[in-house]
C-alpha atoms as a PDB file:
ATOM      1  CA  UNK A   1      -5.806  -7.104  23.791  1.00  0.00           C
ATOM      2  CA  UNK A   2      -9.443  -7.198  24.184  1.00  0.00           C
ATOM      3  CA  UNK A   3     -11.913  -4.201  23.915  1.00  0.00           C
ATOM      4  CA  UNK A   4     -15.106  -3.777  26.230  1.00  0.00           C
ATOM      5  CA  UNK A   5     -18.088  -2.666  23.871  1.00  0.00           C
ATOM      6  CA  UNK A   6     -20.074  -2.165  26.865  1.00  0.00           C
ATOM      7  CA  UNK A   7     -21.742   1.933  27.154  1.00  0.00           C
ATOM      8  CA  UNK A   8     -20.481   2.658  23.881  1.00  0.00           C
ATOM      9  CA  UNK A   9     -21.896   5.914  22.465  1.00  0.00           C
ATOM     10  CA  UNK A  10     -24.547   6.015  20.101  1.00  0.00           C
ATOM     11  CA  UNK A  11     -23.888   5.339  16.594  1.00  0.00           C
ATOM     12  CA  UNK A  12     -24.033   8.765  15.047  1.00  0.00           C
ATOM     13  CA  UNK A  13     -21.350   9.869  17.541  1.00  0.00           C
ATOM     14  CA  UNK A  14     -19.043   7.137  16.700  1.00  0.00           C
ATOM     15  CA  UNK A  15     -19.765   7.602  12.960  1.00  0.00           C
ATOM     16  CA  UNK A  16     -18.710  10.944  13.547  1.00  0.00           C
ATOM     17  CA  UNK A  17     -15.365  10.256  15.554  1.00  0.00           C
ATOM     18  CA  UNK A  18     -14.387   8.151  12.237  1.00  0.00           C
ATOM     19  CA  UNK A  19     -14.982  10.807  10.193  1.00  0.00           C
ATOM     20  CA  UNK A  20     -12.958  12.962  12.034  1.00  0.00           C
ATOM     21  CA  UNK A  21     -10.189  10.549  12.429  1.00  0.00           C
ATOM     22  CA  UNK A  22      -9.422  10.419   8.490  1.00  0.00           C
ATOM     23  CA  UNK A  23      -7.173  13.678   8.315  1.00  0.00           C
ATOM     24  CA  UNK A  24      -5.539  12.400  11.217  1.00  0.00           C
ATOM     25  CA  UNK A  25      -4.944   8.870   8.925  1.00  0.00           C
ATOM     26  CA  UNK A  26      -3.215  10.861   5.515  1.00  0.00           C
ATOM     27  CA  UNK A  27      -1.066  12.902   8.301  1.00  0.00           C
ATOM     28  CA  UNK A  28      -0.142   9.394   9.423  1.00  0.00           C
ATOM     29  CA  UNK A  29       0.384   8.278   6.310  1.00  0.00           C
ATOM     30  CA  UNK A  30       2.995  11.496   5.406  1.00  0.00           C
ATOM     31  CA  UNK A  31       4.796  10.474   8.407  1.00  0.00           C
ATOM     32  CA  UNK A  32       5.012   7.353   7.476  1.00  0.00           C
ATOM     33  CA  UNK A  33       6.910   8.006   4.129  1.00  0.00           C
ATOM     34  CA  UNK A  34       9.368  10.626   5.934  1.00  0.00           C
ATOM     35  CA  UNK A  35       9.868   7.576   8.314  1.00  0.00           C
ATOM     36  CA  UNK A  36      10.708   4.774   5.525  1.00  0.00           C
ATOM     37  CA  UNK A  37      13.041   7.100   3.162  1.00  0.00           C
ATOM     38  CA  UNK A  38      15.166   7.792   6.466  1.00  0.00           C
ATOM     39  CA  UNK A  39      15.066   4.112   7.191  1.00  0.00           C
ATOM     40  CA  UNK A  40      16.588   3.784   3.899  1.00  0.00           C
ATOM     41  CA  UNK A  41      18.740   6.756   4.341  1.00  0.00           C
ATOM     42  CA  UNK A  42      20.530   5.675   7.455  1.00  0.00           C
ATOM     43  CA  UNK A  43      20.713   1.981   5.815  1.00  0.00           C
ATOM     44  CA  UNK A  44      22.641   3.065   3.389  1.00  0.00           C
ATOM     45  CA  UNK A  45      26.159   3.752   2.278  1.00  0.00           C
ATOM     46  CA  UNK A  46      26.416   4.221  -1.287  1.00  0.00           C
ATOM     47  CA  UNK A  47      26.511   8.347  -1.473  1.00  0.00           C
ATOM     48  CA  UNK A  48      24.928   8.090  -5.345  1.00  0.00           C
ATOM     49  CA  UNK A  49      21.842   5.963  -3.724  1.00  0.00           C
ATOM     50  CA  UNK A  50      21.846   8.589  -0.618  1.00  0.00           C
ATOM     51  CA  UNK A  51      21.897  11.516  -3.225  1.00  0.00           C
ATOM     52  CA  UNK A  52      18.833  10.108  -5.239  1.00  0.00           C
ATOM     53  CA  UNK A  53      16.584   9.172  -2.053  1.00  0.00           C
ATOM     54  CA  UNK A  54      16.875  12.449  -0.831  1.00  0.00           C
ATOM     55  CA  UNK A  55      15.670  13.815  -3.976  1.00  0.00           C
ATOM     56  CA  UNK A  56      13.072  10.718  -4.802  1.00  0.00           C
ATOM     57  CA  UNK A  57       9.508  10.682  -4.252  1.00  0.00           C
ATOM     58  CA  UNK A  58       7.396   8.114  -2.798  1.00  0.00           C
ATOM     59  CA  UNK A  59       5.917   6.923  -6.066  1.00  0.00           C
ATOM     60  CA  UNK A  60       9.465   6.531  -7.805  1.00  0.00           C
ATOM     61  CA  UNK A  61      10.700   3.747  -5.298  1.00  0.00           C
ATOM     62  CA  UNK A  62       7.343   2.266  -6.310  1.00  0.00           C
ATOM     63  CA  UNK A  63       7.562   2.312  -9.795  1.00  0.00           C
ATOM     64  CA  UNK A  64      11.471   1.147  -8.848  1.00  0.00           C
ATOM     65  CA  UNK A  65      10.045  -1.681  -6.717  1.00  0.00           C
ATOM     66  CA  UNK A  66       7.694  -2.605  -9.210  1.00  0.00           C
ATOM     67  CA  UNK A  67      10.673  -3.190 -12.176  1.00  0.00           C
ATOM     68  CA  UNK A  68      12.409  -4.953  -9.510  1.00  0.00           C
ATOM     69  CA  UNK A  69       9.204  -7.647  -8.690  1.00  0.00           C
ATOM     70  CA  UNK A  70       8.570  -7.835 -12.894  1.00  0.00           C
ATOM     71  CA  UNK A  71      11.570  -7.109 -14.873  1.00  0.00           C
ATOM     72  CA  UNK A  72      11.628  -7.297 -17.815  1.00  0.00           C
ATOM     73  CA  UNK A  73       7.949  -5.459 -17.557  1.00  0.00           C
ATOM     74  CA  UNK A  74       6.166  -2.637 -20.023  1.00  0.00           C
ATOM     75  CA  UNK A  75       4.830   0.782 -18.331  1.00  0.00           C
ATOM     76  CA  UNK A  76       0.912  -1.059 -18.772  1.00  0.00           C
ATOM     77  CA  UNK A  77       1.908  -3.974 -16.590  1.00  0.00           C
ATOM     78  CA  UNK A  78       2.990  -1.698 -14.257  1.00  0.00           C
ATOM     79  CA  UNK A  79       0.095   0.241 -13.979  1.00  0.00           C
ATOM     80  CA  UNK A  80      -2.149  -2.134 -13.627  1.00  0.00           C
ATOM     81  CA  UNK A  81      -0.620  -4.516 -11.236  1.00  0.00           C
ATOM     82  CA  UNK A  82       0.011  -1.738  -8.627  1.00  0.00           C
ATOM     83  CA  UNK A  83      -2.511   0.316  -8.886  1.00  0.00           C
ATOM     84  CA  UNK A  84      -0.221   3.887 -10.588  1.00  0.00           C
ATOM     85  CA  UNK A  85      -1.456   6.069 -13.375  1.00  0.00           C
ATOM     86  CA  UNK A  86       0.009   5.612 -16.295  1.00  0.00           C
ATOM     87  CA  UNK A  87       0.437   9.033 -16.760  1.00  0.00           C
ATOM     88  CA  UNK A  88       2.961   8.737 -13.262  1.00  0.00           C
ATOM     89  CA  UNK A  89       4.746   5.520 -14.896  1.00  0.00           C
ATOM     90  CA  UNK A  90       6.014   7.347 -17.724  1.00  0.00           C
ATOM     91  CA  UNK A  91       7.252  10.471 -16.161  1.00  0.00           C
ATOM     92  CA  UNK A  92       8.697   8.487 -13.796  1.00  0.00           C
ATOM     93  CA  UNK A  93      10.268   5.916 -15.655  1.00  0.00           C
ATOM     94  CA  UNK A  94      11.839   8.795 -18.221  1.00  0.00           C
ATOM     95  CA  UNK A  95      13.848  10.160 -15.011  1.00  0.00           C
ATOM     96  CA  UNK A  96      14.794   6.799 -13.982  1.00  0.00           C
ATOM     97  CA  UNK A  97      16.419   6.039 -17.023  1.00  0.00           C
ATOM     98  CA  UNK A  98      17.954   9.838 -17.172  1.00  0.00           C
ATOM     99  CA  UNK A  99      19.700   8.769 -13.774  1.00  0.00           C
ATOM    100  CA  UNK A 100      20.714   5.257 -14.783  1.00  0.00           C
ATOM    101  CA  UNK A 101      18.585   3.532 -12.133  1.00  0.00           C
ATOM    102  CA  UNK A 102      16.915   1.986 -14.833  1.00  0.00           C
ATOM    103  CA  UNK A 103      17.394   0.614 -18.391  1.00  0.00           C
ATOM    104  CA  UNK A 104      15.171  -0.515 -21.251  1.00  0.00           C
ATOM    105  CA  UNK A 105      15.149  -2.759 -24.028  1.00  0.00           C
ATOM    106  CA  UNK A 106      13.250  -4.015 -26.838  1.00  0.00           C
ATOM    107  CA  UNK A 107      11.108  -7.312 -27.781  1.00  0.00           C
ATOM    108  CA  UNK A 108      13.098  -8.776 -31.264  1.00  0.00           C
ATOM    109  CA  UNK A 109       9.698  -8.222 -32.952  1.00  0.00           C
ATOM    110  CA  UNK A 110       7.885  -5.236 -31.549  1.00  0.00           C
ATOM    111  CA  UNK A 111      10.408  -2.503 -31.640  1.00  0.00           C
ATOM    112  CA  UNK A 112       7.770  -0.011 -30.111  1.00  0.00           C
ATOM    113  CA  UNK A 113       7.190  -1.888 -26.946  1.00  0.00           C
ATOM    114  CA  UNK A 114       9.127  -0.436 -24.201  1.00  0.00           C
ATOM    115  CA  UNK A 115      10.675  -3.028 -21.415  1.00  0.00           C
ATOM    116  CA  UNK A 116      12.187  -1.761 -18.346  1.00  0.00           C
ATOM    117  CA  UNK A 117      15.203  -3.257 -16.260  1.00  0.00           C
ATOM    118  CA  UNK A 118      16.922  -1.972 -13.159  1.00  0.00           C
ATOM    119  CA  UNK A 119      20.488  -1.332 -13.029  1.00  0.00           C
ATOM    120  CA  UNK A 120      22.818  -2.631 -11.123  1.00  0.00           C
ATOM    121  CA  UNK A 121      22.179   0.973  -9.494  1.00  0.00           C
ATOM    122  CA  UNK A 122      18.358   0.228  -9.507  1.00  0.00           C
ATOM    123  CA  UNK A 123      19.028  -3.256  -7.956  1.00  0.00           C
ATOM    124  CA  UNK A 124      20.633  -1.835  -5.135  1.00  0.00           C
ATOM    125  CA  UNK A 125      17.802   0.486  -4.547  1.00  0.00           C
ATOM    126  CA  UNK A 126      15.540  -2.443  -4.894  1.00  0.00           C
ATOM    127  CA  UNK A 127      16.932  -4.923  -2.067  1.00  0.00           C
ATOM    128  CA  UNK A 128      17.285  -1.825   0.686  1.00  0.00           C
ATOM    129  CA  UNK A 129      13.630  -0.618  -0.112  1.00  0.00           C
ATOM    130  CA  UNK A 130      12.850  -4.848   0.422  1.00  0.00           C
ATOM    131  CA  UNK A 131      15.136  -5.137   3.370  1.00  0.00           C
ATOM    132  CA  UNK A 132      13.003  -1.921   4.649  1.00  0.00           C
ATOM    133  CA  UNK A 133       9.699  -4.143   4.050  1.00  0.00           C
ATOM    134  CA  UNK A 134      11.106  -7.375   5.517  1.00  0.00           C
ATOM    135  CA  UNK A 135      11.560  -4.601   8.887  1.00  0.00           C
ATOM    136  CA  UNK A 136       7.524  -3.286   8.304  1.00  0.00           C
ATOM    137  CA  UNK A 137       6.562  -7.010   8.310  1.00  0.00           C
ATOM    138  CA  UNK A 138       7.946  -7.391  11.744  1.00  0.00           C
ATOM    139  CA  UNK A 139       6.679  -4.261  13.121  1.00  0.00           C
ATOM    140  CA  UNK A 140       3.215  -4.813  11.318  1.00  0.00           C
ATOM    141  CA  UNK A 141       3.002  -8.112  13.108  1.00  0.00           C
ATOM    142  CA  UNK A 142       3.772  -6.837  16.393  1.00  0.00           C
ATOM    143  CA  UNK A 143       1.009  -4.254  15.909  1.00  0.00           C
ATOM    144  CA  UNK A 144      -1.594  -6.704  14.560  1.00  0.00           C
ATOM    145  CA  UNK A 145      -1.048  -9.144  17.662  1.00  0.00           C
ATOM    146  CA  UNK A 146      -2.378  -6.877  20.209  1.00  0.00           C
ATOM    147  CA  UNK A 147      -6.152  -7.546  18.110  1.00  0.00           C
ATOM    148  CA  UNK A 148      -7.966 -10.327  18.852  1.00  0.00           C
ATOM    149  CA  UNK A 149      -9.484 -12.869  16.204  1.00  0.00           C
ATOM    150  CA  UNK A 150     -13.077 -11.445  16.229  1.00  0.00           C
ATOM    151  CA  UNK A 151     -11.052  -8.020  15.948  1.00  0.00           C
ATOM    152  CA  UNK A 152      -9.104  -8.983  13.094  1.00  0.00           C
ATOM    153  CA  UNK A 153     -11.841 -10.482  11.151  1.00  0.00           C
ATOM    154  CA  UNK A 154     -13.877  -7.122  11.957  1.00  0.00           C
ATOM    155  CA  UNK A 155     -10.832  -4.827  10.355  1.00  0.00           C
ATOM    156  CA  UNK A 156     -10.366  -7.239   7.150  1.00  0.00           C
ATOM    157  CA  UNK A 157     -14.566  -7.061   6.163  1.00  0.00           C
ATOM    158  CA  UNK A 158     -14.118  -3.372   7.125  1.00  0.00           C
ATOM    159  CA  UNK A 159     -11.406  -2.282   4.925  1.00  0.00           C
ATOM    160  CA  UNK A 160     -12.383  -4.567   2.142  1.00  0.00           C
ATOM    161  CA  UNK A 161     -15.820  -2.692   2.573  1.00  0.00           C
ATOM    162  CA  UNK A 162     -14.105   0.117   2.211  1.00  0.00           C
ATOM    163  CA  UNK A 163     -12.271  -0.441  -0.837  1.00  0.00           C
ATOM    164  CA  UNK A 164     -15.359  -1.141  -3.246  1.00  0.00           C
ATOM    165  CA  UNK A 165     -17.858   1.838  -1.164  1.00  0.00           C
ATOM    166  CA  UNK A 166     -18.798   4.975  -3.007  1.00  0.00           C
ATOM    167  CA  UNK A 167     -19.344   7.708  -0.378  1.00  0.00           C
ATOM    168  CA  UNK A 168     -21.301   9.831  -3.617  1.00  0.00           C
ATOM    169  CA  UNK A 169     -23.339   6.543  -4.082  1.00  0.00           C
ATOM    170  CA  UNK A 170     -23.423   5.872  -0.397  1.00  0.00           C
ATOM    171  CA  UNK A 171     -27.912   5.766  -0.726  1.00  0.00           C
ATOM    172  CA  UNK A 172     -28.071   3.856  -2.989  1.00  0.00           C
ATOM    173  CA  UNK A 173     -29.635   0.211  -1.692  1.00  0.00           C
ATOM    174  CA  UNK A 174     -26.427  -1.385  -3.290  1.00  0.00           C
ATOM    175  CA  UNK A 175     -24.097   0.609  -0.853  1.00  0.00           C
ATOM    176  CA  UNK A 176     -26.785   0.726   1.586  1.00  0.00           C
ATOM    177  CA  UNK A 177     -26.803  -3.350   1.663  1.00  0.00           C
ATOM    178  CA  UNK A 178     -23.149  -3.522   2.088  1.00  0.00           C
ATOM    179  CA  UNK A 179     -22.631  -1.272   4.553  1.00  0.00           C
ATOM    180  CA  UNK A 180     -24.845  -3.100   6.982  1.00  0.00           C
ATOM    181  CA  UNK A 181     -23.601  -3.772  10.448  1.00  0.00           C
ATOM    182  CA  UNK A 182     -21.436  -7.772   9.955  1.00  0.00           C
ATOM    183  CA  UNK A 183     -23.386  -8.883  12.676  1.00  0.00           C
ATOM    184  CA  UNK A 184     -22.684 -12.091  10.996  1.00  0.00           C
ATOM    185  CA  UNK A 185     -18.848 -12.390  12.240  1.00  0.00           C
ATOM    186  CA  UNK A 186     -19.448 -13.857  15.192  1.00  0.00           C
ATOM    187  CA  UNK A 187     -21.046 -16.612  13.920  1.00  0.00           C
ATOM    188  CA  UNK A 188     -18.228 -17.775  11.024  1.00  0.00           C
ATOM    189  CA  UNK A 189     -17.038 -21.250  11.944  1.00  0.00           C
ATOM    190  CA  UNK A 190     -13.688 -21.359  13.721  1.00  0.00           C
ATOM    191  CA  UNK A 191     -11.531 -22.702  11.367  1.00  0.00           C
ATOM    192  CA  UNK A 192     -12.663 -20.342   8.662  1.00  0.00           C
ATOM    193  CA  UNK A 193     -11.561 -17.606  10.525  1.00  0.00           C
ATOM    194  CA  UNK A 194      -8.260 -18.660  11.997  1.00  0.00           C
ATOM    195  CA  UNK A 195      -7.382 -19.131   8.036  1.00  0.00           C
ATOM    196  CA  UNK A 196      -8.501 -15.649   7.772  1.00  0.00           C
ATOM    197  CA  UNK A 197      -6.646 -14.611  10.337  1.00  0.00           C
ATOM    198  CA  UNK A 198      -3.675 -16.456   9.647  1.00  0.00           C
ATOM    199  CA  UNK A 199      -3.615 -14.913   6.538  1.00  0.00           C
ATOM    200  CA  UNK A 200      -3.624 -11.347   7.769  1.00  0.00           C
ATOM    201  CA  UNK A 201      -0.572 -12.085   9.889  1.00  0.00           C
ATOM    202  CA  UNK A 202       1.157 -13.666   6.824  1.00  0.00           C
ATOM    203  CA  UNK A 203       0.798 -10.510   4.540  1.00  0.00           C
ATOM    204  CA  UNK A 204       3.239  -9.266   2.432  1.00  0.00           C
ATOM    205  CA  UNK A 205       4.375  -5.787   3.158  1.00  0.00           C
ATOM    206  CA  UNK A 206       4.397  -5.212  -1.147  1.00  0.00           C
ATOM    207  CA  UNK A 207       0.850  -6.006  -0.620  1.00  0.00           C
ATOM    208  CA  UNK A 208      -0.147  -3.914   2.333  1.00  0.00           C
ATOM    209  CA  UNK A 209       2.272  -0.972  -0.092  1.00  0.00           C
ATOM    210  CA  UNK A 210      -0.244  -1.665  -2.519  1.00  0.00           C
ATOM    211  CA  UNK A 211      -3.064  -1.032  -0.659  1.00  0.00           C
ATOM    212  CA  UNK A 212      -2.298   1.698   0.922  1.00  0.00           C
ATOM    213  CA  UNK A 213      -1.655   3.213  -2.143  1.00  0.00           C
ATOM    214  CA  UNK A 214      -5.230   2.428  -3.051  1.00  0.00           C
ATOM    215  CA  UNK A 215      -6.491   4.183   0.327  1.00  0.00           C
ATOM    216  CA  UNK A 216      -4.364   7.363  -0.316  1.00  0.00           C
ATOM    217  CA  UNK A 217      -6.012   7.419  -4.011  1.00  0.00           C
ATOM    218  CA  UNK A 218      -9.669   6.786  -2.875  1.00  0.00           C
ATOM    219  CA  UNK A 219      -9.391   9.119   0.042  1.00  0.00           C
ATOM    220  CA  UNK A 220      -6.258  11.418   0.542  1.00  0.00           C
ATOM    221  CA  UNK A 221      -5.146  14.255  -2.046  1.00  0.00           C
ATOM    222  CA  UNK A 222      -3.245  12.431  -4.602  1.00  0.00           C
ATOM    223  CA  UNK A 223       0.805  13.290  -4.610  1.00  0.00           C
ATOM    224  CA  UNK A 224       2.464  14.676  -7.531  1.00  0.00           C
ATOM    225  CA  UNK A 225       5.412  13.284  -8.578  1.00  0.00           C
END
């Protein structure tokens, strides 16, 4: 799929069509969760799994997911490898444990260090919620392939831009400097950006998780649990 760029709008106009397209974005997003926990829902037949999804939050199949990738792992590993409070970890992990989906356990010489486990129960929740990313990794394929690779390069320098900008700080000449136009791009040598590209398509749907939890923190209304 290939844009035309020719009698585009001026720049304060497009600018402004962004802006406006954000709310749309954590609408989206909502959506998006609804979608995956019915996903999950309708791919499942264990009626104590179907009872706790329709009851779970978002954040607790990530936390779950996360104990899954790491076990054993501490509340701090968690928080820092995927990006949750650890404020969210340990309310989440004390219900988790309440309803057996998780377990914990001790180190033989540091009784006060908390490891957490999943439970047969938790396992089970694990592999649908990765059998529901192995189906997002084909659908975010299809989606990516109607982009072409001067596209694609244009999306990864834009939301990479995105993750380190401070709109409070945006004028300062730090922020100013990095927000510049990539005029750049175009001139990358080929094979540097088919690895780039190649890369995108390859993603892992944990990681895209993870950064979209990082978008929804930055710029959406944070969820309580």
């Amino acid at each position: 799929m290939t844009h035309s760029f020719d009698n585009l709008p001026n720049k304060d106009i497009l600018i402004k069509k962004l802006i406006e397209t954000i709310p749309k974005l954590q609408k989206r997003f909502q959506a998006e969760d609804d979608e995956e926990k019915e996903w999950m829902i309708q791919h499942c037949s264990n009626p104590i799994i179907l009872d706790f999804l329709k009851e779970s939050t978002v954040m607790m199949l990530h936390v779950i997911d996360a104990i899954g990738q790491l076990e054993p792992v501490n509340g701090t590993s968690i928080s820092k490898q995927f990006g949750i409070p650890k404020g969210s970890v340990s309310k989440i992990t004390r219900k988790l444990v309440q309803q057996q989906i998780i377990r914990t356990e001790f180190l033989p010489d540091n009784k006060k260090e908390v490891l957490f486990l999943t439970t047969p129960l938790g396992k089970e929740i694990f592999d649908l919620h990765l059998a529901l990313h192995k189906q997002m990794n084909k659908g975010i394929n299809r989606f990516l392939q109607r982009y072409n690779a001067d596209e694609l390069l244009f999306l990864i320098k834009g939301f990479e831009d995105t993750l380190e900008a401070s709109w409070v700080n945006s004028e300062s000449v730090v922020e100013e400097e990095r927000l510049e136009p990539r005029e750049h791009l175009g001139s990358m040598e080929d094979e540097e950006m088919s690895q780039i590209v190649d890369m995108l398509k390859q993603l892992d749907t944990r990681s895209l998780k993870k950064a979209k939890t990082i978008l929804k923190d930055v710029f959406f209304t944070s969820f309580d649990e």
